[in-house]
C-alpha atoms as a PDB file:
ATOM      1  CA  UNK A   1      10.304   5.975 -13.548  1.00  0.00           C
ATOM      2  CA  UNK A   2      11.239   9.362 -14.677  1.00  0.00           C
ATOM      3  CA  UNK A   3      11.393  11.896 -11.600  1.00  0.00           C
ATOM      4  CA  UNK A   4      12.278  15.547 -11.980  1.00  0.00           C
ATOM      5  CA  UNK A   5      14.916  17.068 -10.587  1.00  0.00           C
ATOM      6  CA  UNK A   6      14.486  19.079  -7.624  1.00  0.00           C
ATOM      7  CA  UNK A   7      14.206  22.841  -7.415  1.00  0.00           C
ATOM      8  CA  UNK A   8      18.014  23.978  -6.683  1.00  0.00           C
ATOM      9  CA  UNK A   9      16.522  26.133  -3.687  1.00  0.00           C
ATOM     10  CA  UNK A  10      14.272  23.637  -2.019  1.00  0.00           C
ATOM     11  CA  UNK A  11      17.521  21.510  -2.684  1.00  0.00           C
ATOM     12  CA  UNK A  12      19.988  24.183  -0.985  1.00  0.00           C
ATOM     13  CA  UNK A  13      17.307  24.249   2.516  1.00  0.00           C
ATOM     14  CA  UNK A  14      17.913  20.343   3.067  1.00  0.00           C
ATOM     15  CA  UNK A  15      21.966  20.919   2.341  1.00  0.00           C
ATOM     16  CA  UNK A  16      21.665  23.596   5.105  1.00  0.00           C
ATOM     17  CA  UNK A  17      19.392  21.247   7.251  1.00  0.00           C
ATOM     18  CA  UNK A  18      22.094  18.272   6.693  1.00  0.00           C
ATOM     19  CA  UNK A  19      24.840  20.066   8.146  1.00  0.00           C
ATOM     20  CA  UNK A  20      23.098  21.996  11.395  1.00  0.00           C
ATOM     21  CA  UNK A  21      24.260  20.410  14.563  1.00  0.00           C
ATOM     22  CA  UNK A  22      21.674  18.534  15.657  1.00  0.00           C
ATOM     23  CA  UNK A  23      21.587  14.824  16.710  1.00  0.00           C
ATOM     24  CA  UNK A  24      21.345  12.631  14.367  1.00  0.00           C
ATOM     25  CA  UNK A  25      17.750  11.088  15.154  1.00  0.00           C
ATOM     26  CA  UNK A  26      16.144  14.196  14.992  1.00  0.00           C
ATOM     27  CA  UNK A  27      17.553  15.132  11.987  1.00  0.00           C
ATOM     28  CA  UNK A  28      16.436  11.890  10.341  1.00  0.00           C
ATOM     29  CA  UNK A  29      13.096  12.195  11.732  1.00  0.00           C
ATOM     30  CA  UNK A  30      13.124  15.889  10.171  1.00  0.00           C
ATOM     31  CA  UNK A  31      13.991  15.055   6.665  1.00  0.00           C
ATOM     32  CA  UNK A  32      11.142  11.660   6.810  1.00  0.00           C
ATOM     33  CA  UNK A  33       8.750  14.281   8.010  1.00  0.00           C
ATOM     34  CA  UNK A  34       9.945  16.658   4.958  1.00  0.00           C
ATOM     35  CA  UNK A  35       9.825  13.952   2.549  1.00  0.00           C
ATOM     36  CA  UNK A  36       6.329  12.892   3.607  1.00  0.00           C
ATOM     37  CA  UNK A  37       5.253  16.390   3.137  1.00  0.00           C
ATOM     38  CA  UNK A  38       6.868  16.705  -0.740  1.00  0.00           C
ATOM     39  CA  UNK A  39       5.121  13.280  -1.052  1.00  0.00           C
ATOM     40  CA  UNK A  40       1.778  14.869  -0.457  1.00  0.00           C
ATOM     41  CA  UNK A  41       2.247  17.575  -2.267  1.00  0.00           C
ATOM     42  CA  UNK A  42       3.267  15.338  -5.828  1.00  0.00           C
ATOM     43  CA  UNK A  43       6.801  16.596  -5.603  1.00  0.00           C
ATOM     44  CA  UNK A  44       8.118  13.319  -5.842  1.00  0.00           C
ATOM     45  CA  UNK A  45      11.825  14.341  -6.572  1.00  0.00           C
ATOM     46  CA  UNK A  46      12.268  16.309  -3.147  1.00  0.00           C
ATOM     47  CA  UNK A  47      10.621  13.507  -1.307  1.00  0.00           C
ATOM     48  CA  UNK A  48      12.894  11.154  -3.082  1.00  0.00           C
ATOM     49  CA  UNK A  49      16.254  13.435  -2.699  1.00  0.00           C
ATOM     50  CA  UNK A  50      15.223  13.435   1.612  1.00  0.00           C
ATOM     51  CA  UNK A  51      14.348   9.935   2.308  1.00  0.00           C
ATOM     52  CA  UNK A  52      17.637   9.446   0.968  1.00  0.00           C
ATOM     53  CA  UNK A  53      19.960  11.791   2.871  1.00  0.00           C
ATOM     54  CA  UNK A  54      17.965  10.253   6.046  1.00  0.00           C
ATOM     55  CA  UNK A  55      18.733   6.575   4.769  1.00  0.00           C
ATOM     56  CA  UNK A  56      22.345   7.690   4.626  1.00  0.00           C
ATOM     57  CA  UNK A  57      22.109   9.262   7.777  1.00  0.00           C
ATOM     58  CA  UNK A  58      20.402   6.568   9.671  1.00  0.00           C
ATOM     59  CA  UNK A  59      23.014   4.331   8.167  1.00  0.00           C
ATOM     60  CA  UNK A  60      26.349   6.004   9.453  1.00  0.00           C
ATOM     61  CA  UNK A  61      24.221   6.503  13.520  1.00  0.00           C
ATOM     62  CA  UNK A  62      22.803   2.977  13.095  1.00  0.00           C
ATOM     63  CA  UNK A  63      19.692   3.845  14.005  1.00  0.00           C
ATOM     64  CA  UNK A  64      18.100   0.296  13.011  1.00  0.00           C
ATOM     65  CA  UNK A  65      14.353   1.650  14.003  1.00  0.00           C
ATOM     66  CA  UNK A  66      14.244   4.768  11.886  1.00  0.00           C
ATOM     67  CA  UNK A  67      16.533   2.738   8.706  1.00  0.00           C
ATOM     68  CA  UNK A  68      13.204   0.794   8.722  1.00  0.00           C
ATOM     69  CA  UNK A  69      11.011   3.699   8.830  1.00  0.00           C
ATOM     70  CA  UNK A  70      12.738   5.157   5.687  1.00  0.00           C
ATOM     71  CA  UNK A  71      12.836   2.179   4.088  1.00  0.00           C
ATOM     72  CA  UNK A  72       9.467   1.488   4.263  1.00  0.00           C
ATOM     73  CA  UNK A  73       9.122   4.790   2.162  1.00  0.00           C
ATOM     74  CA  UNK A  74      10.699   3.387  -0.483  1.00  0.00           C
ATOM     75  CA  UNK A  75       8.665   0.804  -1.016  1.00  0.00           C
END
């Protein structure tokens, strides 16, 4: 599956939304929500790049609920 790469600016928004201090749940619901909406819109690569900075956030909070949600996405 090839998937192009994300636009560098779209890309530098979710860096910027990774490190604002917000608690961790609600940043992993944000970037599911964001991915969801790339998803719709066929830019699979940005939906791609977010459910995967909120798997590897949900991972480090061990937030067992939401590391289902985003996994489901995956599938």
């Amino acid at each position: 599956m090839d998937v192009d790469p994300p636009r560098w600016k779209n890309r530098w928004k979710l860096d910027l939304l990774w490190y604002l201090p917000l608690e961790p749940r609600k940043k992993i619901k944000k970037f599911i929500k964001l991915g969801d909406e790339y998803r719709a819109n066929g830019e699979e690569g940005m939906a791609v790049y977010c459910y995967e900075r909120s798997l590897n956030l949900a991972r480090s909070a061990r937030a067992v609920h939401l590391l289902k949600k985003v996994e489901e996405r995956f599938q």
